[in-house]
N, C-alpha and C. Protein backbone atom coordinates (compact mmCIF):
# COMPACT_ATOMS: atom_id res chain seq x y z
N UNK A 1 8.11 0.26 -9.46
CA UNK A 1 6.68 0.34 -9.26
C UNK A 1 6.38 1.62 -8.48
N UNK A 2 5.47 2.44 -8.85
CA UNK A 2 4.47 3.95 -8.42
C UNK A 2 3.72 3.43 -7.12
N UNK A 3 3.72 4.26 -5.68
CA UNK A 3 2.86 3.88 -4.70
C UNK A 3 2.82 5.48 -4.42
N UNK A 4 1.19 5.01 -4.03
CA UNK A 4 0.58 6.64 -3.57
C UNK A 4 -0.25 6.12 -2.49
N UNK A 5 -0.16 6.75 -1.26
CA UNK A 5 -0.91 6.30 0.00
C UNK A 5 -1.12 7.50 0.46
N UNK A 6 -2.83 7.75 0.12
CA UNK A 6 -3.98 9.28 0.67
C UNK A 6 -4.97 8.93 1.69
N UNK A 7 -4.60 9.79 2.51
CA UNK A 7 -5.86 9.74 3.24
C UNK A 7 -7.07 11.10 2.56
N UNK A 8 -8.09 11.31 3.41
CA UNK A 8 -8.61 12.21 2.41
C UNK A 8 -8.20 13.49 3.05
N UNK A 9 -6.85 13.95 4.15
CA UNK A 9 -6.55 14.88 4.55
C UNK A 9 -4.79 15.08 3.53
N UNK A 10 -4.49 14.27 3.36
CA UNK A 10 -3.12 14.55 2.54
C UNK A 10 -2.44 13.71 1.77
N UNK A 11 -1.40 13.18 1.40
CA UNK A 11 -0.42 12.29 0.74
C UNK A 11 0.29 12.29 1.76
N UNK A 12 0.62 10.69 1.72
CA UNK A 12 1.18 10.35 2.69
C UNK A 12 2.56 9.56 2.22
N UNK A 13 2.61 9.10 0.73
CA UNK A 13 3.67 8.46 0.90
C UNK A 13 3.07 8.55 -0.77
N UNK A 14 4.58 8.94 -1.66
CA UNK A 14 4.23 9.00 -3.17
C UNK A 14 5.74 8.69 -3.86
N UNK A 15 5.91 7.58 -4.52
CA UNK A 15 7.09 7.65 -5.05
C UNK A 15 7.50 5.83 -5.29
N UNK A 16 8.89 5.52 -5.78
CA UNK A 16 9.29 4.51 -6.34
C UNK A 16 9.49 3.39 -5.43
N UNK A 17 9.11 2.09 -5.61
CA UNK A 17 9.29 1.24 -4.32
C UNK A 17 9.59 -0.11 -4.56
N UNK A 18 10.13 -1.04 -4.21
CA UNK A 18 10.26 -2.33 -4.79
C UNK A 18 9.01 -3.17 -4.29
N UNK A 19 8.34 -2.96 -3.22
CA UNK A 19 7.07 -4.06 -3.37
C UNK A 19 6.36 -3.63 -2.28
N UNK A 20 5.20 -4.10 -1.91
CA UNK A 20 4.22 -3.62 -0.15
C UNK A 20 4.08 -4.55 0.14
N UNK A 21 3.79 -4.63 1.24
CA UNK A 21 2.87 -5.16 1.80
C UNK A 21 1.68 -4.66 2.60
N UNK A 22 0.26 -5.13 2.55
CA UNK A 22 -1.10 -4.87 2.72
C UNK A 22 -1.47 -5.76 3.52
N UNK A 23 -2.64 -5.35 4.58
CA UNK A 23 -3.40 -5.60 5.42
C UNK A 23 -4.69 -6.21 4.82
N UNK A 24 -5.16 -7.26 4.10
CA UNK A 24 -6.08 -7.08 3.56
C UNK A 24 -7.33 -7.77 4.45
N UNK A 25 -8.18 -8.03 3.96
CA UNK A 25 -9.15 -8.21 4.55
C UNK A 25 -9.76 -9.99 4.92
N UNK A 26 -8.93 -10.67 4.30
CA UNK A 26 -8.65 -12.55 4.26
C UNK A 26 -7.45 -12.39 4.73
N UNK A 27 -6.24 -11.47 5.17
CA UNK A 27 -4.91 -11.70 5.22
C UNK A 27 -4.16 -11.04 4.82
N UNK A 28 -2.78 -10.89 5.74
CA UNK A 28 -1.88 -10.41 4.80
C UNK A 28 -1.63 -10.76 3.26
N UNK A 29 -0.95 -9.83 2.55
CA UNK A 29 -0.55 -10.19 0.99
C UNK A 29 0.57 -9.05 0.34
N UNK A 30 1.14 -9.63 -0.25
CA UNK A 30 2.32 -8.87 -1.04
C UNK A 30 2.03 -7.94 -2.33
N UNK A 31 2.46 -7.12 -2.90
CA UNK A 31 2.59 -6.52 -4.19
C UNK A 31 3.81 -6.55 -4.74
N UNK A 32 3.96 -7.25 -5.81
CA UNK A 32 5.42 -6.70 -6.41
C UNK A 32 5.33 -6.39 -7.73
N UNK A 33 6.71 -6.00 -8.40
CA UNK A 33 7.03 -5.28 -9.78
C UNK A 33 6.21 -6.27 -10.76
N UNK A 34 5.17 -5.63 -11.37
CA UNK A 34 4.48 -6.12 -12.75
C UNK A 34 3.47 -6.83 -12.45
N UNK A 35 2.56 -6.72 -11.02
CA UNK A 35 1.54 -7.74 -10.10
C UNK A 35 0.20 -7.30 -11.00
N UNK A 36 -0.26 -8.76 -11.26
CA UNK A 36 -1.93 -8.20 -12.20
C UNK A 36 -2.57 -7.55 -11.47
N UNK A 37 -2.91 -6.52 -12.01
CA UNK A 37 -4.52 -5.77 -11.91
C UNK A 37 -5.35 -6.27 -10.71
N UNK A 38 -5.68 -5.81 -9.42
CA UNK A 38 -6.70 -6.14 -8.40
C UNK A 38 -6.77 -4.92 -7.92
N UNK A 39 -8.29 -4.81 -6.92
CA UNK A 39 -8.26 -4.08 -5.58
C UNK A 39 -8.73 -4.61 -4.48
N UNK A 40 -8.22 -4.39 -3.72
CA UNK A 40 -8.71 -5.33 -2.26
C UNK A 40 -9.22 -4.31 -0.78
N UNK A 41 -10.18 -4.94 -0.27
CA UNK A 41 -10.63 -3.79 0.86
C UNK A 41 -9.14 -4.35 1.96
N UNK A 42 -9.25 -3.52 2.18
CA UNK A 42 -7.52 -3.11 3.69
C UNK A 42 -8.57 -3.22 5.44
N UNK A 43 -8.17 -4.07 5.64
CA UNK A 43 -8.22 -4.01 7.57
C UNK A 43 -7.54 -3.09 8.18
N UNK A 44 -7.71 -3.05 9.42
CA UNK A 44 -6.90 -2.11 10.58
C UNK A 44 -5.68 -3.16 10.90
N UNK A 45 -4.20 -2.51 10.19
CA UNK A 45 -3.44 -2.95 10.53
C UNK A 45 -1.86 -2.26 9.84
N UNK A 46 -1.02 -2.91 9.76
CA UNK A 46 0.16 -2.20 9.49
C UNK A 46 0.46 -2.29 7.73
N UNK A 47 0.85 -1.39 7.50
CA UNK A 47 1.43 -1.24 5.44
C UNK A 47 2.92 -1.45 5.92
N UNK A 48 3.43 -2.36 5.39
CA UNK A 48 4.84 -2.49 5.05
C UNK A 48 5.72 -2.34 3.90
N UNK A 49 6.14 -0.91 3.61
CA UNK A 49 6.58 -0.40 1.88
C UNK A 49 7.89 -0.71 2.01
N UNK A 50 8.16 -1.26 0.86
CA UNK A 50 9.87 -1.92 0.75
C UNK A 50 10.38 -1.07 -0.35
N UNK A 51 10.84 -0.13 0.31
CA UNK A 51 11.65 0.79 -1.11
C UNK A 51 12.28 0.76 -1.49
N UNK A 52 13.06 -0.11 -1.33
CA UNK A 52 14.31 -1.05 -1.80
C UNK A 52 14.95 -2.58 -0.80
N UNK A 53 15.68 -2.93 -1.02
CA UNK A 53 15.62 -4.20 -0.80
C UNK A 53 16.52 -4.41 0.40
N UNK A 54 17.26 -3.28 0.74
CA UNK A 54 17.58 -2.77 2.26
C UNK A 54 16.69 -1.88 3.05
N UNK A 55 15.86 -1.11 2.57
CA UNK A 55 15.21 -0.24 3.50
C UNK A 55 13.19 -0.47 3.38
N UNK A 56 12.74 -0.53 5.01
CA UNK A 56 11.65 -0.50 4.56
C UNK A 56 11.07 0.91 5.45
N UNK A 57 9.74 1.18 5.17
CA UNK A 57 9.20 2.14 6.40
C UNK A 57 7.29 1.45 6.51
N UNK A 58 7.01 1.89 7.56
CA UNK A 58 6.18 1.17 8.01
C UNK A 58 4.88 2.33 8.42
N UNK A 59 3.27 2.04 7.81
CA UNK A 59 2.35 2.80 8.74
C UNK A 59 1.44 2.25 9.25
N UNK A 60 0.65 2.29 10.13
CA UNK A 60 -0.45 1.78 10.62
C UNK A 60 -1.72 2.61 10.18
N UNK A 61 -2.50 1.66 9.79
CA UNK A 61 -3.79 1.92 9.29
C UNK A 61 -4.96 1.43 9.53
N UNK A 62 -5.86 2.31 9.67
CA UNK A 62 -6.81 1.70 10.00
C UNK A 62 -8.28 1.16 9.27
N UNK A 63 -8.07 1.13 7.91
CA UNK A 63 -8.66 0.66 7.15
C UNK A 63 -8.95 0.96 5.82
N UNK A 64 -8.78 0.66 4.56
CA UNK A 64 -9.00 1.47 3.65
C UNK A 64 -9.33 0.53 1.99
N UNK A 65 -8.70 0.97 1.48
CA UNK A 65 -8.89 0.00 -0.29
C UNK A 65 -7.66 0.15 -0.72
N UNK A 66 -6.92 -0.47 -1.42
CA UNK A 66 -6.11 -0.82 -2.21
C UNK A 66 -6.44 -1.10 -3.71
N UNK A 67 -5.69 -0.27 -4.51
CA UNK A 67 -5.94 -0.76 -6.06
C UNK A 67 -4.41 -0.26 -6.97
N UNK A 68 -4.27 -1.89 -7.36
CA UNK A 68 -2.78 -2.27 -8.61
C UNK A 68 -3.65 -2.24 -9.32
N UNK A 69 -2.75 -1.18 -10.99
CA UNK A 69 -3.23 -1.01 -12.20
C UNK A 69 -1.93 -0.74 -12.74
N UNK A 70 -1.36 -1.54 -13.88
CA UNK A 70 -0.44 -0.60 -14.93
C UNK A 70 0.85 -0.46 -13.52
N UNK A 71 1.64 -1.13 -12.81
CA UNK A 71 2.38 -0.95 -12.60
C UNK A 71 2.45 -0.10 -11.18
N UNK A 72 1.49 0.20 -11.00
CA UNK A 72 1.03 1.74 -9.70
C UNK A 72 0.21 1.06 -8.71
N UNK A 73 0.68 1.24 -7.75
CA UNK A 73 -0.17 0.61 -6.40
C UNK A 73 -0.85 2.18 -5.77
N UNK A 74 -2.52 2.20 -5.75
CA UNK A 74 -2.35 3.48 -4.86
C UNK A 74 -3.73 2.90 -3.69
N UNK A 75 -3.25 3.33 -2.52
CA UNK A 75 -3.91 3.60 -1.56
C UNK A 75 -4.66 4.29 -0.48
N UNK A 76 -5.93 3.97 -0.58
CA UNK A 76 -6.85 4.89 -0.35
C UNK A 76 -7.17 4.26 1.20
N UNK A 77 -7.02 5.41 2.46
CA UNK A 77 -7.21 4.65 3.84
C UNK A 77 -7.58 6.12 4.47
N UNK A 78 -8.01 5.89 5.71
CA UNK A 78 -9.17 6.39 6.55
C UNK A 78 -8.43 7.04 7.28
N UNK A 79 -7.25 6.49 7.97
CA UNK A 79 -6.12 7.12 8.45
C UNK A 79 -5.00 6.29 8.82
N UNK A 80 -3.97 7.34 8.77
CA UNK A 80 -2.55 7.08 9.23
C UNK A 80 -2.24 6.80 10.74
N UNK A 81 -1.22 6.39 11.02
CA UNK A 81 -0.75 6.68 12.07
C UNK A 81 0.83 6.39 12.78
C-alpha cells in the first residue's frame, strides 16, 4: 500500500507501508492492504506508519484529512512534528 503525508510546506513521508494508523476524529482507526475507499477528518494527535511488520515510525499531528482510494492512503495535515 502507497502513503503520502503533506503538509502544505513539504512531503513528509512517501512510499510503501504495511498499514497506519490515524487519529481520527470519533477515534483511533487502522488502514490496511486493500481497505475500502473513505476519508476521514484527523484530530491533534499521533500517525502511527507500520512499514513493515517489524518497524514502525511515528508523527505527531495536529490535525488534518485523510483519504484511502485504489490502494493509496494520502495525508493531508496542518503540521508535523
Amino acid at each position: 500500500m502507497q502513503l503520502e503525508i503533506l503538509t502544505p510546506e513539504k512531503k513528509v513521508y512517501s512510499g510503501n507501508i504495511y498499514g497506519i494508523q490515524l487519529p481520527g476524529i470519533s477515534g483511533l482507526f487502522e488502514v490496511l492492504d486493500k481497505h475500502a475507499p473513505m476519508v476521514s477528518a484527523l484530530t491533534k494527535g499521533n500517525i502511527k506508519v507500520l512499514v513493515d511488520k517489524n518497524k514502525t515510525e511515528h508523527y505527531a499531528i495536529t490535525g488534518g484529512f485523510a483519504e484511502v482510494l485504489n490502494n493509496k492512503v494520502t495525508v493531508l495535515v496542518e503540521g508535523v512534528h
